[in-house]
N, C-alpha and C. Protein backbone atom coordinates (compact mmCIF):
# COMPACT_ATOMS: atom_id res chain seq x y z
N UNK A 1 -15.78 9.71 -37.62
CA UNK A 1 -16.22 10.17 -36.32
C UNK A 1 -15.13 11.01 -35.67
N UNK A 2 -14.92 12.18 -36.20
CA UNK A 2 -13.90 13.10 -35.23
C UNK A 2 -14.08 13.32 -34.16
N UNK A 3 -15.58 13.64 -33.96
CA UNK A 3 -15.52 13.76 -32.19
C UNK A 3 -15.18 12.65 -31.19
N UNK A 4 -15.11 11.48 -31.89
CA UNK A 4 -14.57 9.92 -30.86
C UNK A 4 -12.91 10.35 -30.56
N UNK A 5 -11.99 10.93 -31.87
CA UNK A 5 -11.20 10.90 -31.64
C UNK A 5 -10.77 12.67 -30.89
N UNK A 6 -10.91 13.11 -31.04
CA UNK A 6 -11.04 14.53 -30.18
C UNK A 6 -11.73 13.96 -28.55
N UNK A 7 -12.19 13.51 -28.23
CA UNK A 7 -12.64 12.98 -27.01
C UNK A 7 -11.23 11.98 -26.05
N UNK A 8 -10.97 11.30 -27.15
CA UNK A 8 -9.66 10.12 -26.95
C UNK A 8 -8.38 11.20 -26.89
N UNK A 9 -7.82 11.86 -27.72
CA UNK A 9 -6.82 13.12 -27.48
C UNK A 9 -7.39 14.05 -26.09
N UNK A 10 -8.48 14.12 -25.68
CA UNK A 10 -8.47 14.74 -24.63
C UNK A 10 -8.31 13.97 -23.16
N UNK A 11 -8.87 12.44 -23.47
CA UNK A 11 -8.89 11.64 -22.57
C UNK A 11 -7.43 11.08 -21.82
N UNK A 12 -5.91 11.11 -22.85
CA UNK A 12 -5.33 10.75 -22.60
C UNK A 12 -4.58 11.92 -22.24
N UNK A 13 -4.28 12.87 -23.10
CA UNK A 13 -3.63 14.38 -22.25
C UNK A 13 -4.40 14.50 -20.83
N UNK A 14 -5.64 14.30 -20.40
CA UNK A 14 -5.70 14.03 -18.91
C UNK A 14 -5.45 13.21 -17.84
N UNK A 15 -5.26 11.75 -18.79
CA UNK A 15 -4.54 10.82 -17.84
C UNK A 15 -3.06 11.42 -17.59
N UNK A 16 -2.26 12.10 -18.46
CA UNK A 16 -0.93 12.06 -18.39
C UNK A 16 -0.81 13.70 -17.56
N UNK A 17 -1.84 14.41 -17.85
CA UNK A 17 -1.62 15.31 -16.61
C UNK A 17 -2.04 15.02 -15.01
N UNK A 18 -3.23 14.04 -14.91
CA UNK A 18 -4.01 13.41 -13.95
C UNK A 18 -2.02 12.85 -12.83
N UNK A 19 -1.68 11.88 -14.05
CA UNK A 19 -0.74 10.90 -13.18
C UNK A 19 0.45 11.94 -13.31
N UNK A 20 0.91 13.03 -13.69
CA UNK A 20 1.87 13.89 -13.38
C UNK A 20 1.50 14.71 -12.17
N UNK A 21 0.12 14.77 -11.83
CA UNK A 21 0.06 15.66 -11.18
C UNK A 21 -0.18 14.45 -9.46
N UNK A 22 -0.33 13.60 -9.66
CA UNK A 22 -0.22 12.82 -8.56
C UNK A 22 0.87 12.12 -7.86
N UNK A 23 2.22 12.16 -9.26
CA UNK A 23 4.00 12.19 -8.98
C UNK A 23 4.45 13.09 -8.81
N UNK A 24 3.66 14.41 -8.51
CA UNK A 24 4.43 15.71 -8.32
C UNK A 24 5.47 15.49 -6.98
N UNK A 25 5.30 15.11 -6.32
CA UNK A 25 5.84 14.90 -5.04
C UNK A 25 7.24 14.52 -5.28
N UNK A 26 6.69 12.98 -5.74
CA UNK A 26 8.66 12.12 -6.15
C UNK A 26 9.15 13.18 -7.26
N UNK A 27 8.69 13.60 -8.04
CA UNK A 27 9.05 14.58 -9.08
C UNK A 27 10.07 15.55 -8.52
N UNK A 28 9.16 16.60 -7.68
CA UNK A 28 9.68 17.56 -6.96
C UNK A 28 10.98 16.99 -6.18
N UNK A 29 10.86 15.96 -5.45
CA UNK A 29 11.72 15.35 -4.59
C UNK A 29 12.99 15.43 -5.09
N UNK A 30 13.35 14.23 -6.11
CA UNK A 30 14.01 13.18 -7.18
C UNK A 30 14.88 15.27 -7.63
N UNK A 31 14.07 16.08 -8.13
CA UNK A 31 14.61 17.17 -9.02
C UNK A 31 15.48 18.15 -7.79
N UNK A 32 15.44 18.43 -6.68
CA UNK A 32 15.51 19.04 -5.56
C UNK A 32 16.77 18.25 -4.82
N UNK A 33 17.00 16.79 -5.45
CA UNK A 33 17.97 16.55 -4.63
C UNK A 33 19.59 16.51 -5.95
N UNK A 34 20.73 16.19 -5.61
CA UNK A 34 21.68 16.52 -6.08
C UNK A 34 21.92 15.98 -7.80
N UNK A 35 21.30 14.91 -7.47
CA UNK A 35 21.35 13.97 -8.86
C UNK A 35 20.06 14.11 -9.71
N UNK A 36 19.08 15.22 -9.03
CA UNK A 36 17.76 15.18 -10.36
C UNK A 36 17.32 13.75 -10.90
N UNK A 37 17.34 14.25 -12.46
CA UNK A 37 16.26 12.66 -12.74
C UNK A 37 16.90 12.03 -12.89
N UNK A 38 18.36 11.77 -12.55
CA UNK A 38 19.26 10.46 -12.38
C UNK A 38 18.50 9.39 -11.43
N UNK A 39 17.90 10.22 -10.17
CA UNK A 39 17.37 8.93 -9.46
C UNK A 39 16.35 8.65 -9.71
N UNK A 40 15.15 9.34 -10.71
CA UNK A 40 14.13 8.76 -11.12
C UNK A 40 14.49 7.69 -11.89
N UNK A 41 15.85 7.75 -12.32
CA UNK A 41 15.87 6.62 -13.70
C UNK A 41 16.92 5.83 -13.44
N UNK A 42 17.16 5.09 -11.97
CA UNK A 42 18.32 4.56 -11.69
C UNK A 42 18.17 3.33 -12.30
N UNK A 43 18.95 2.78 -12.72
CA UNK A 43 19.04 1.08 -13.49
C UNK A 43 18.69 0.41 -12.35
N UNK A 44 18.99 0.01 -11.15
CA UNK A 44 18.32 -0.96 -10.44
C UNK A 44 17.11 -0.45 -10.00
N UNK A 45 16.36 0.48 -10.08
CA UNK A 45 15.49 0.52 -9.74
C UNK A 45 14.37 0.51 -11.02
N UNK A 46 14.93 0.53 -11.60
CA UNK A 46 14.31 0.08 -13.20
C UNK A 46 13.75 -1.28 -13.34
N UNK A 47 15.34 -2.00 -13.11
CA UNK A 47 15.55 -3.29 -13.25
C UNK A 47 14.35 -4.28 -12.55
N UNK A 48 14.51 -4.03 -11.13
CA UNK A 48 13.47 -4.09 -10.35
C UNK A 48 11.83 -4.13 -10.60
N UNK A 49 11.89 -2.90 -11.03
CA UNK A 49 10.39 -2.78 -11.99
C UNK A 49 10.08 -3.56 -12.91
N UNK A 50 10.83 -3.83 -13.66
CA UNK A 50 10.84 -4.77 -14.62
C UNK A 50 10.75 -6.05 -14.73
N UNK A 51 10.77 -6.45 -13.44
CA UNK A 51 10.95 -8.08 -12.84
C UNK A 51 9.59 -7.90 -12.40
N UNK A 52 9.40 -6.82 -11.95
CA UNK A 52 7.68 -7.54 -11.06
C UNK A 52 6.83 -7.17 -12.21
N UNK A 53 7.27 -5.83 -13.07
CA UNK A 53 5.86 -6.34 -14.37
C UNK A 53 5.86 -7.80 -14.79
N UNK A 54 7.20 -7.82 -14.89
CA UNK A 54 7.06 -9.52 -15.66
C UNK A 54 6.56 -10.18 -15.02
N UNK A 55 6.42 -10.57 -13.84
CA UNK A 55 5.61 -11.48 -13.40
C UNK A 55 4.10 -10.99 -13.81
N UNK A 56 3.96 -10.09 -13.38
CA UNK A 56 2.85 -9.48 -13.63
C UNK A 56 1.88 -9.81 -14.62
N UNK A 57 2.75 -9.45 -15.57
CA UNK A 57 2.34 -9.92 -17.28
C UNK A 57 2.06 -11.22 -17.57
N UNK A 58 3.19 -12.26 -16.99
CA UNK A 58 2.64 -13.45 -17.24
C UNK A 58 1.44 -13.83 -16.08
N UNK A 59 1.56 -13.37 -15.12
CA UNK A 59 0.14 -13.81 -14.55
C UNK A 59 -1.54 -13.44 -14.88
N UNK A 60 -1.28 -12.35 -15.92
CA UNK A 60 -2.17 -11.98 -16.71
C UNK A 60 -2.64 -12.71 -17.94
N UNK A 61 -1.74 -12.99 -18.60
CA UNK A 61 -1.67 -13.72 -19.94
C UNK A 61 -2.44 -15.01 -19.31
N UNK A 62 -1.80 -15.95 -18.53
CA UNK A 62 -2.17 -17.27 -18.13
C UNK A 62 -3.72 -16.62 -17.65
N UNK A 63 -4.41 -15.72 -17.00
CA UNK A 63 -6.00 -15.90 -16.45
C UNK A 63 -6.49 -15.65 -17.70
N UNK A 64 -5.88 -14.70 -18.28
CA UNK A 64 -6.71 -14.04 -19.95
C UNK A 64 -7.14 -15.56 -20.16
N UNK A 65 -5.82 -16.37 -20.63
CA UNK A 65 -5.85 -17.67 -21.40
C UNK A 65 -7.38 -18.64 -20.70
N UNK A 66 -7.17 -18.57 -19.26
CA UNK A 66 -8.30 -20.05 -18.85
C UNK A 66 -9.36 -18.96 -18.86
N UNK A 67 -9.58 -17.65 -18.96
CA UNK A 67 -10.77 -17.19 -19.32
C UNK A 67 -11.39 -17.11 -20.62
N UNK A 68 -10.69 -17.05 -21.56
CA UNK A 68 -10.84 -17.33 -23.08
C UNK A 68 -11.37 -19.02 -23.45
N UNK A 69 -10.69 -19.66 -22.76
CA UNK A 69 -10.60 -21.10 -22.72
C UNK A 69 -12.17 -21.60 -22.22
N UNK A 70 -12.24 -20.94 -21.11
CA UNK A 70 -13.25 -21.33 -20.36
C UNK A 70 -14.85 -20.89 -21.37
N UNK A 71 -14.75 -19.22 -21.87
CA UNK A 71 -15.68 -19.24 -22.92
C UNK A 71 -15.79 -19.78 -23.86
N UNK A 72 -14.81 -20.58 -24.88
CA UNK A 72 -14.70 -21.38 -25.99
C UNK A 72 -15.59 -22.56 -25.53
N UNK A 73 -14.82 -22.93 -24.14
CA UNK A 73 -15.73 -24.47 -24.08
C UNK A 73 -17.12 -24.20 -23.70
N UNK A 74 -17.38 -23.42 -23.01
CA UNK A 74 -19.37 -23.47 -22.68
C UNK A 74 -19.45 -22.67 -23.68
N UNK A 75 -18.93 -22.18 -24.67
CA UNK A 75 -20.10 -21.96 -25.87
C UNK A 75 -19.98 -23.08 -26.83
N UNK A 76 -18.83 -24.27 -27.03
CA UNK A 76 -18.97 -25.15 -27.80
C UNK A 76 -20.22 -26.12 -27.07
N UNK A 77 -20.53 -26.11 -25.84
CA UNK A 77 -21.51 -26.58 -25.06
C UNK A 77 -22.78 -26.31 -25.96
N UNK A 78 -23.00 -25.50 -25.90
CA UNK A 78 -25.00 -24.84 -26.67
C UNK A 78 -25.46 -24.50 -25.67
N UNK A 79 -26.93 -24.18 -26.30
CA UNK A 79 -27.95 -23.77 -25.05
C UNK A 79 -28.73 -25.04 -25.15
């Protein structure tokens, strides 16, 4: 099926122009001031990011889990 994947190559070159073109701002900003993409990519502000995905992530994993959980048991139930 080439056209699924020709559809998917187009789908994601538009997310990544979609969300470039909606950071144009901090982009422009961040490049305009003395340090460029030094401050897009400062370690504590990385760091930072990185702490709240993690929470993030595990608060995901744990609902995935009692939602998975929760279908196992009412389908070991029956009709």
């Amino acid at each position: 099926m080439p056209g699924v994947a020709v559809a998917t190559l187009i789908a994601e070159w538009t997310g990544l122009a979609t969300g470039l073109w909606f950071a144009r701002g901090a982009i422009v900003k961040a490049w305009t001031q003395a340090r460029g993409f030094a401050q897009l990519f400062a370690r504590e502000q990385i760091d930072r990011l990185v702490r709240l995905n993690g929470d993030i992530l595990i608060r995901s994993v744990l609902l995935q889990g009692s939602f998975t959980t929760f279908i196992f048991l009412g389908a070991g139930q029956g009709m």
